[in-house]
N, C-alpha and C. Protein backbone atom coordinates (compact mmCIF):
# COMPACT_ATOMS: atom_id res chain seq x y z
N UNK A 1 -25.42 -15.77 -24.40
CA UNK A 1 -24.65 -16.93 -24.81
C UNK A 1 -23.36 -16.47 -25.48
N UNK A 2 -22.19 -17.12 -25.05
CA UNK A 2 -20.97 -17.21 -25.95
C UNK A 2 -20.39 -18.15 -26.45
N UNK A 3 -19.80 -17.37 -27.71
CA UNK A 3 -18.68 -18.49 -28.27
C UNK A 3 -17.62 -19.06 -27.93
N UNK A 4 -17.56 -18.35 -27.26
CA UNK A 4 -15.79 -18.45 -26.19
C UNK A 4 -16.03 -19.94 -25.19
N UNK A 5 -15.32 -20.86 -25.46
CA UNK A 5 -14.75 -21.94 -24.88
C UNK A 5 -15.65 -21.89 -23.08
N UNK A 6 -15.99 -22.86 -22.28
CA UNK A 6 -16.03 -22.70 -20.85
C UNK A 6 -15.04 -23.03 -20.30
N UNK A 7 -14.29 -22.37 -19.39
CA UNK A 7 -12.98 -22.50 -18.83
C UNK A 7 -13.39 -23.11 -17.40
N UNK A 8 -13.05 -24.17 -16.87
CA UNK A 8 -13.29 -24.34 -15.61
C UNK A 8 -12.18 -24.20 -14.76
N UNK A 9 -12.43 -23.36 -13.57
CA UNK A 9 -11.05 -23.05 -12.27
C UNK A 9 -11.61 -23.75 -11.02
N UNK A 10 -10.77 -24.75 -10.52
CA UNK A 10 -10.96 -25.41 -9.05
C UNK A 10 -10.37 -24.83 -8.52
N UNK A 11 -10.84 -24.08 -7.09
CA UNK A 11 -9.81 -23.87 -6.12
C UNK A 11 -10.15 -24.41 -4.19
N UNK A 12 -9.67 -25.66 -4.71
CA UNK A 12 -9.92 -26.00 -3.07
C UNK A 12 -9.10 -25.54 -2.09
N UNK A 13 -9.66 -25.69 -0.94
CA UNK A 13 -8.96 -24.27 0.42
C UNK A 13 -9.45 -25.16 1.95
N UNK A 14 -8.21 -25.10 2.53
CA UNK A 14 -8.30 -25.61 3.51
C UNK A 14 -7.18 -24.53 4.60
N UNK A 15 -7.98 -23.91 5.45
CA UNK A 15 -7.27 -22.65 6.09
C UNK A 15 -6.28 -21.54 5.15
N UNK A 16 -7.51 -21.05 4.83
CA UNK A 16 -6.87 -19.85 3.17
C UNK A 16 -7.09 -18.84 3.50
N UNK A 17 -7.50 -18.46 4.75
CA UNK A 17 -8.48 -17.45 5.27
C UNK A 17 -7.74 -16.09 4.59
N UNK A 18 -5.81 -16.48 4.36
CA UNK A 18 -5.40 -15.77 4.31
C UNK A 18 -4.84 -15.27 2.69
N UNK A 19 -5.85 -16.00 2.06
CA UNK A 19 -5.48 -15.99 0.58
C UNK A 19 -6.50 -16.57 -0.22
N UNK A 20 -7.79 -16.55 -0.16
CA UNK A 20 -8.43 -16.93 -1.07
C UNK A 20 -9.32 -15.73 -1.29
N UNK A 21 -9.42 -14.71 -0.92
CA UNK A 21 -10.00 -13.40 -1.08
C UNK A 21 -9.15 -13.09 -2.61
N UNK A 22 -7.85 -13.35 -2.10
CA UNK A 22 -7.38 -12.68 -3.61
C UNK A 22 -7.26 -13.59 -4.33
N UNK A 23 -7.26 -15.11 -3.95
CA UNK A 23 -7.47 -15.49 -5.44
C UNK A 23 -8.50 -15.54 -5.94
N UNK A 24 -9.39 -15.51 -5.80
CA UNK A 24 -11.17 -15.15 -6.12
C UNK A 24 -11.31 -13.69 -6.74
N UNK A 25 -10.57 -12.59 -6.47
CA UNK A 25 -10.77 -11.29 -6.68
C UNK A 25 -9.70 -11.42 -8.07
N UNK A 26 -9.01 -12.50 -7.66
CA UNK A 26 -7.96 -12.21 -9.38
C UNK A 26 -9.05 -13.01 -10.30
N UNK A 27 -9.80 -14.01 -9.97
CA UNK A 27 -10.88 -14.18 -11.13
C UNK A 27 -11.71 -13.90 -11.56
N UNK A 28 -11.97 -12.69 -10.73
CA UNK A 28 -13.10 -11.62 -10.79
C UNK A 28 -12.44 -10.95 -11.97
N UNK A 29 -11.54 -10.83 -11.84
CA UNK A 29 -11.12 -9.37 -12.57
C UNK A 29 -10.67 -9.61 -13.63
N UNK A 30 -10.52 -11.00 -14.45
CA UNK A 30 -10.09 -11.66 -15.32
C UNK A 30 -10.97 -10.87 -16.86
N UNK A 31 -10.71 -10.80 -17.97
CA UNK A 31 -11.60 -9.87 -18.87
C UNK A 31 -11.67 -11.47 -19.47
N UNK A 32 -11.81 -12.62 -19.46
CA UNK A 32 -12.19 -13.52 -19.94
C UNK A 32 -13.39 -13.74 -19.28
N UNK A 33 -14.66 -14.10 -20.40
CA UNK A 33 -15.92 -14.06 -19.68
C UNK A 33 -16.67 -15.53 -19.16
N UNK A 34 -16.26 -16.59 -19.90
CA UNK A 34 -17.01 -17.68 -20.01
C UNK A 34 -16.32 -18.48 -18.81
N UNK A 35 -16.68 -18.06 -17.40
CA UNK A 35 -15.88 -19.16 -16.64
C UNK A 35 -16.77 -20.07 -15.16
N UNK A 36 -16.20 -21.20 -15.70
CA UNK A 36 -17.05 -22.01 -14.46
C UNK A 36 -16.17 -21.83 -13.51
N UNK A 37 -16.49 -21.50 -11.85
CA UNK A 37 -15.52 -21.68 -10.92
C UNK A 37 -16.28 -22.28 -9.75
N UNK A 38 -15.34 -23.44 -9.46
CA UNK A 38 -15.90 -24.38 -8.35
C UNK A 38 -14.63 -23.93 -7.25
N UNK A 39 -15.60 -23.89 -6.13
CA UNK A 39 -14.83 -23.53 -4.88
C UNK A 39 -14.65 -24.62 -3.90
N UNK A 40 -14.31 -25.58 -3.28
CA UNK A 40 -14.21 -26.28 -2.27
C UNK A 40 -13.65 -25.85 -1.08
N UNK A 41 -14.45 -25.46 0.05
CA UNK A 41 -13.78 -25.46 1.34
C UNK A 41 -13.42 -27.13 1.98
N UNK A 42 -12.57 -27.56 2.49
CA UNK A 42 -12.32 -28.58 2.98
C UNK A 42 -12.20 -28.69 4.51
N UNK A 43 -13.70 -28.30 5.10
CA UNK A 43 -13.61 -28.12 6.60
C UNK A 43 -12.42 -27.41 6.94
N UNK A 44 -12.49 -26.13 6.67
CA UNK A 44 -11.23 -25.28 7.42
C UNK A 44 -11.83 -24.83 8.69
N UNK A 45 -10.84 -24.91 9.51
CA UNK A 45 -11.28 -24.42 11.13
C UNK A 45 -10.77 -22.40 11.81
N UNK A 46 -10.64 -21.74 10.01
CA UNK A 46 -10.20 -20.63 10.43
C UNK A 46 -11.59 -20.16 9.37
N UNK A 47 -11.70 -18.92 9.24
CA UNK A 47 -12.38 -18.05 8.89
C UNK A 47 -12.70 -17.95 7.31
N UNK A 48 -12.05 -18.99 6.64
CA UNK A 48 -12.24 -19.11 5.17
C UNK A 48 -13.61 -19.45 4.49
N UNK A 49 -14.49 -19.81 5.18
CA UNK A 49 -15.97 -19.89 4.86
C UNK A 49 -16.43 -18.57 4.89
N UNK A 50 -16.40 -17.97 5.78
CA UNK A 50 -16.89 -16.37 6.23
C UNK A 50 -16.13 -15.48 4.78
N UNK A 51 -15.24 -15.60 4.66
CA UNK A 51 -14.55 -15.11 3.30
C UNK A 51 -15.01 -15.11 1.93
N UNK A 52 -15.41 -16.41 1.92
CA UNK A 52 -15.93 -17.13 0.50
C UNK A 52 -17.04 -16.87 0.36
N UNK A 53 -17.78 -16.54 1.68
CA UNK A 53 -19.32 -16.06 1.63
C UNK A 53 -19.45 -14.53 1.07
N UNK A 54 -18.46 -13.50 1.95
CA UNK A 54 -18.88 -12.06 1.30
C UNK A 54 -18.42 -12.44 -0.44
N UNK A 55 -17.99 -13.04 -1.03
CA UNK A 55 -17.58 -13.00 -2.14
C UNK A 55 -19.13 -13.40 -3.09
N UNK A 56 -20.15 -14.05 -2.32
CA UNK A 56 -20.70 -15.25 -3.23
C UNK A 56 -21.48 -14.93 -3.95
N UNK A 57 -22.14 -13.74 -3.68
CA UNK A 57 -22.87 -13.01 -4.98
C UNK A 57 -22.58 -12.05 -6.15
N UNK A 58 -21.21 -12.05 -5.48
CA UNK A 58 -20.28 -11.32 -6.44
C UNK A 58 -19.86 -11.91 -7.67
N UNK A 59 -19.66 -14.19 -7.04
CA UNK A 59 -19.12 -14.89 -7.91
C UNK A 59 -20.73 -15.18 -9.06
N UNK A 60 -21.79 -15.59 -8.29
CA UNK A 60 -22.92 -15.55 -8.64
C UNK A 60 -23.13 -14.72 -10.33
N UNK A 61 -23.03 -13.37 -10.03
CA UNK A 61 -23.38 -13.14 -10.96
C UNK A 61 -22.11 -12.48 -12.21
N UNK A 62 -20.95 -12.77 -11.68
CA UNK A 62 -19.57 -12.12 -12.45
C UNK A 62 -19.20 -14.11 -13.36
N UNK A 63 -19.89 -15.26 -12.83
CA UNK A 63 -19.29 -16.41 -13.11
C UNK A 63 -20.57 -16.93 -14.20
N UNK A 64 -20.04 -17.97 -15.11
CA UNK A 64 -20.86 -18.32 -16.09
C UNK A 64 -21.86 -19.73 -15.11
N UNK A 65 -20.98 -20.17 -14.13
CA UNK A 65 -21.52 -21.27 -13.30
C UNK A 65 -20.66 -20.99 -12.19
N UNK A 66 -21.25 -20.87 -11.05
CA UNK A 66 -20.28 -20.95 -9.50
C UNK A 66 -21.01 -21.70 -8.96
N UNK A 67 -20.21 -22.81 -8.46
CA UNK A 67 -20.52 -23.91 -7.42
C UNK A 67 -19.61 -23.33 -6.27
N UNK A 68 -20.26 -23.56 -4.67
CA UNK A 68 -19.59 -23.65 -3.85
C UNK A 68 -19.71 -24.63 -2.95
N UNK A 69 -18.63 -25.79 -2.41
CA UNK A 69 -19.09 -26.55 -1.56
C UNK A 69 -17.95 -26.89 -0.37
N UNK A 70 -18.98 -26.46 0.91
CA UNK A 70 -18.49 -26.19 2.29
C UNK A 70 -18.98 -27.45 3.15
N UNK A 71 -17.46 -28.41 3.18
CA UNK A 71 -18.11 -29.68 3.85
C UNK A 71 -17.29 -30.07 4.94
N UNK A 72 -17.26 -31.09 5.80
CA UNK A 72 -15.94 -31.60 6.62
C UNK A 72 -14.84 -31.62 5.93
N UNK A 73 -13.65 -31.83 6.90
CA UNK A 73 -12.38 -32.08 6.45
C UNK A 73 -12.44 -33.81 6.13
N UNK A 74 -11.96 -33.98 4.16
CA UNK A 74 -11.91 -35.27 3.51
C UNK A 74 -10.48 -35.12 3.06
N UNK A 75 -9.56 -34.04 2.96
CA UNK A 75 -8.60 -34.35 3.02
C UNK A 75 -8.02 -33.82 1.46
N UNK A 76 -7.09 -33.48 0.74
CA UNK A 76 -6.78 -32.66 -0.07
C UNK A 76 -7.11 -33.63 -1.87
N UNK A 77 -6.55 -35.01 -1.66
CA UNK A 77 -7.14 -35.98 -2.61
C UNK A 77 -8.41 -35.89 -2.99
N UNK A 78 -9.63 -36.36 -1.96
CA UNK A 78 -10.42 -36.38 -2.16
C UNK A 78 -11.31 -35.08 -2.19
N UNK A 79 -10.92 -34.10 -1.90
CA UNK A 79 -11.33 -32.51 -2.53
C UNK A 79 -11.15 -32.27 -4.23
């Protein structure tokens, strides 16, 4: 348990295939410990699920809470 605040980071992604590796790897590497990170894929039709997956046990156990949720395309609002 910590004292340190829970920080929550959204990062929804809709064809990121080509950039959400590193933004995930820059929150990896963050020396702040207490962080919730919710991921939203928004039905991308390129390879950004496959991405978010090698990451997910990495986020699992480096995150204070990781949600990931991989659904149809609803559109950037409602993400």
């Amino acid at each position: 348990m910590t004292n340190e605040p829970l920080v929550t980071i959204l990062i929804p992604a809709y064809n990121h295939a080509n950039f959400i590796k590193e933004a995930i790897d820059s929150l990896i590497q963050q020396e702040y410990k207490n962080i919730e990170l919710i991921v939203t894929n928004d039905g991308s039709t390129d390879n950004t699920d496959e991405i978010i997956m090698q990451s997910y046990d990495i986020c699992n156990a480096r995150f204070t809470k990781f949600h990931y949720i991989n659904r149809e395309n609803k559109g950037l609002i409602k993400t």
